[in-house]
Protein backbone atom coordinates (compact mmCIF):
# COMPACT_ATOMS: atom_id res chain seq x y z
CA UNK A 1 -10.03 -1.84 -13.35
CA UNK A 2 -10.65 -3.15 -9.88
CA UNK A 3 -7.88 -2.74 -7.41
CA UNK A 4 -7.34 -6.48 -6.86
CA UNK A 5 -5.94 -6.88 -10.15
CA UNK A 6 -3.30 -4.16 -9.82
CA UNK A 7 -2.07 -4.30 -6.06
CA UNK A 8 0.92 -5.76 -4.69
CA UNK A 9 0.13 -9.19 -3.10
CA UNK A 10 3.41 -9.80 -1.49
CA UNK A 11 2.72 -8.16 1.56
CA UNK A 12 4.95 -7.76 4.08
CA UNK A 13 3.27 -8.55 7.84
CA UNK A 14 4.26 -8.23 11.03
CA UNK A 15 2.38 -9.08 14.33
CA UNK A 16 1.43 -6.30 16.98
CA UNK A 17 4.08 -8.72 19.60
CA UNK A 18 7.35 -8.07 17.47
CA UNK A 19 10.17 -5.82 18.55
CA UNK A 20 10.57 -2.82 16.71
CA UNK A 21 13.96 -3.50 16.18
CA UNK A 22 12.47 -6.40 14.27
CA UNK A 23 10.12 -3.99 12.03
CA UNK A 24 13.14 -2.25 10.99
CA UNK A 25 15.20 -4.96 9.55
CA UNK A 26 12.06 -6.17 8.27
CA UNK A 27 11.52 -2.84 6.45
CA UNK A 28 14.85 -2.91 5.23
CA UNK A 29 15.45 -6.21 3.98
CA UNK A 30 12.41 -6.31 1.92
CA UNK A 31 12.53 -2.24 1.07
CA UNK A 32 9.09 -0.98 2.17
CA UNK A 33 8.02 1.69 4.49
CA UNK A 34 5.20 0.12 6.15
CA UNK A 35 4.24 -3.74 7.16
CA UNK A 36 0.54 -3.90 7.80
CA UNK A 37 -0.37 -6.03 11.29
CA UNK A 38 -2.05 -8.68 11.27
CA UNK A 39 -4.20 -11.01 13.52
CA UNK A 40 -3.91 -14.51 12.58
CA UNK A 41 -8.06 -15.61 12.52
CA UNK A 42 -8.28 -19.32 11.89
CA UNK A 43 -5.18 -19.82 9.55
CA UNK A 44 -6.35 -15.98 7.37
CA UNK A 45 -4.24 -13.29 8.09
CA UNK A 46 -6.75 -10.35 8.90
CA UNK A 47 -5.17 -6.73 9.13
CA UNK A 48 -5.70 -4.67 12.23
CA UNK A 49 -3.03 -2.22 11.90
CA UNK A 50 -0.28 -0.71 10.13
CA UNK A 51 2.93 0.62 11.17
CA UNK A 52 4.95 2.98 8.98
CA UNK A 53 9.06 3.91 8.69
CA UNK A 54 7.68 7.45 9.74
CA UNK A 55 5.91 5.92 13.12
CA UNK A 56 9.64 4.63 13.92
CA UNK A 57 11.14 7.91 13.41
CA UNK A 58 8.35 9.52 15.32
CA UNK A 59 7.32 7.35 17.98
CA UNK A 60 11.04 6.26 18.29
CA UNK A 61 13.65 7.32 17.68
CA UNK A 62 12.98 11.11 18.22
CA UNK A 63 11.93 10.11 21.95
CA UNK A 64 15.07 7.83 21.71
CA UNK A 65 13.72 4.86 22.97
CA UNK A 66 15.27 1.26 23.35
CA UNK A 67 14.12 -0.17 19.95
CA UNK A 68 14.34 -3.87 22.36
CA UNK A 69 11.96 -2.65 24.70
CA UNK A 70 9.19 -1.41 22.19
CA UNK A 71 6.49 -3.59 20.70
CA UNK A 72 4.51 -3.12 16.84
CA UNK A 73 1.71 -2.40 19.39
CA UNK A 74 3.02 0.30 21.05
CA UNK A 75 3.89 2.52 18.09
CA UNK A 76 1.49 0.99 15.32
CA UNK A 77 -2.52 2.61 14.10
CA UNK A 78 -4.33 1.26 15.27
CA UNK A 79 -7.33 3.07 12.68
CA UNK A 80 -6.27 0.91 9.29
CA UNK A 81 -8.69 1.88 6.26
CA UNK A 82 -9.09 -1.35 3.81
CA UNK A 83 -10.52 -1.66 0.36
CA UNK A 84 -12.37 -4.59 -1.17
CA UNK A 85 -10.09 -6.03 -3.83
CA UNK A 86 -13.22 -5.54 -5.97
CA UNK A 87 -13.47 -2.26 -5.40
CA UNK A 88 -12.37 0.07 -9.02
CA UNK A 89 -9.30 1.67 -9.18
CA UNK A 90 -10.55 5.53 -9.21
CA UNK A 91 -12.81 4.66 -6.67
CA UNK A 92 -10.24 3.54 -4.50
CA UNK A 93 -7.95 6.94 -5.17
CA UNK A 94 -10.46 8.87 -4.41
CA UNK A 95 -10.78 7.01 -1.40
CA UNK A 96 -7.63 7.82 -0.20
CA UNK A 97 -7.30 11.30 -1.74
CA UNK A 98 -10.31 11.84 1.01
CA UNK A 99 -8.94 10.03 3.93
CA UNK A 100 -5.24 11.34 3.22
CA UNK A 101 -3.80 7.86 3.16
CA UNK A 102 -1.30 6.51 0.90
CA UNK A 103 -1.86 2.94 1.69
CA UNK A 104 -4.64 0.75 1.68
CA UNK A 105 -4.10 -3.05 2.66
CA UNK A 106 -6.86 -5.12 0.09
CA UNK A 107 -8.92 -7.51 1.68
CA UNK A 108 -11.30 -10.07 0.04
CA UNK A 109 -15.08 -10.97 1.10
CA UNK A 110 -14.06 -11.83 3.96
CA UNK A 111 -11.80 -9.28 5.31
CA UNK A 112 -8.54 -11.20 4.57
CA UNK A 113 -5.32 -9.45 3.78
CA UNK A 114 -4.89 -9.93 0.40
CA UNK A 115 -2.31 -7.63 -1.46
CA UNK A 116 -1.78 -3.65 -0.28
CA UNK A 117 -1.93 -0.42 -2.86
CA UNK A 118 -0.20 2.19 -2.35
CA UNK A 119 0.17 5.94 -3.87
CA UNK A 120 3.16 4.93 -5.40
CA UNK A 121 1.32 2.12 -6.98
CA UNK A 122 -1.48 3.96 -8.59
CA UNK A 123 0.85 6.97 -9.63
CA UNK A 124 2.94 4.26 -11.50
CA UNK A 125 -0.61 2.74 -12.90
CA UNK A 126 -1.27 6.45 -13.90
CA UNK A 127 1.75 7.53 -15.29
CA UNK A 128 1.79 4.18 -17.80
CA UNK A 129 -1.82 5.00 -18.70
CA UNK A 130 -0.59 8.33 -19.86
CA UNK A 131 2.17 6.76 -21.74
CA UNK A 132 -0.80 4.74 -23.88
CA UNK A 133 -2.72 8.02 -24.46
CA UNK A 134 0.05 10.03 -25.76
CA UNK A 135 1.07 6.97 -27.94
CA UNK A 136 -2.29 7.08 -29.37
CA UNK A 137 -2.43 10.30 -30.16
CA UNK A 138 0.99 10.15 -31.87
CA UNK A 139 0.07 7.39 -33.86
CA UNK A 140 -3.82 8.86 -34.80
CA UNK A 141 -1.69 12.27 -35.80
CA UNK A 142 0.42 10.20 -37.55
CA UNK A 143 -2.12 8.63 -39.67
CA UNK A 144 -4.05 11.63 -40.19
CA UNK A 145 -0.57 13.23 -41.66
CA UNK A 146 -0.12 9.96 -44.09
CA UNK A 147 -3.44 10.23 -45.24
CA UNK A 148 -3.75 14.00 -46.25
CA UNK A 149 0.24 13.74 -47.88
C-alpha cells in the first residue's frame, strides 16, 4: 500500500509568522498536536517545518513566555522529514521507526504538502489489518471443523 492512499489529507497549516497563541487555538479547534509550516511557493503549499503541542509546552510555557510575543518561527523544527506519497507503507514505518518521528507530512513529485501520517495513523492501519488476519483464521478453522464433522 503506498502511503498516499492511507494518510490524512486535511492538514492543518500554519505559517512560520503566526502567533503562538494562534497555533494553540488552532491545535485545539481542529484536535491535533502538530500543524506542519508551510511556505506558500507559487499558489503550492510546500512544508518547511513543523511545530508540535510538546514544542509549546517546552519552548513555552515552561520558560513562561508571552504566547503574543512568540512567532511559529521561533519555537517550530526547523529539520521536517517528508515522504513521497508513493512511497509503501512499511517502508515509510520503518522510516520513522529509524528517524524516531511520529509524523511525516506527504508530499507529491514536487514537494507539495499533500496529506501527513502519523504513528497513530499506521498503528490504526495495523491494528485493522490484524483484525482481517484473525478473521481469516477464524473462518479457515471454521471450515476446516465443518468439513472433518
Amino acid at each position: 500500500m503506498k502511503i498516499g492512499e492511507c494518510c490524512n489529507r486535511e492538514v492543518i497549516t500554519a505559517e512560520k509568522d503566526m502567533s503562538i497563541a494562534e497555533v494553540a487555538r488552532l491545535m485545539r479547534e481542529h484536535h491535533v498536536g502538530d500543524l506542519i509550516v508551510v511556505e506558500n511557493q507559487n499558489g503550492r503549499n510546500r512544508p518547511i517545518g513543523i511545530v508540535t503541542d510538546r514544542d509549546l509546552v517546552i519552548e513555552v510555557l515552561a520558560q513562561m513566555a508571552p504566547l503574543e510575543a512568540i512567532r511559529v518561527s521561533d519555537v517550530m523544527s526547523y529539520e521536517i522529514t517528508t515522504v513521497a506519497e508513493n512511497e509503501g507503507l512499511w517502508e515509510t514505518l520503518e522510516r520513522m521507526r529509524s528517524l524516531g518521528i511520529r509524523r511525516m507530512p506527504v508530499v507529491d513529485t514536487a514537494g507539495v504538502l499533500v496529506g501527513i501520517i502519523t504513528l497513530d495513523d499506521l498503528m490504526e492501519l495495523m491494528a485493522e489489518a490484524m483484525g482481517h488476519v484473525a478473521s481469516l483464521i477464524r473462518r479457515e478453522i471454521g471450515k476446516e471443523a465443518h468439513r472433518r464433522s
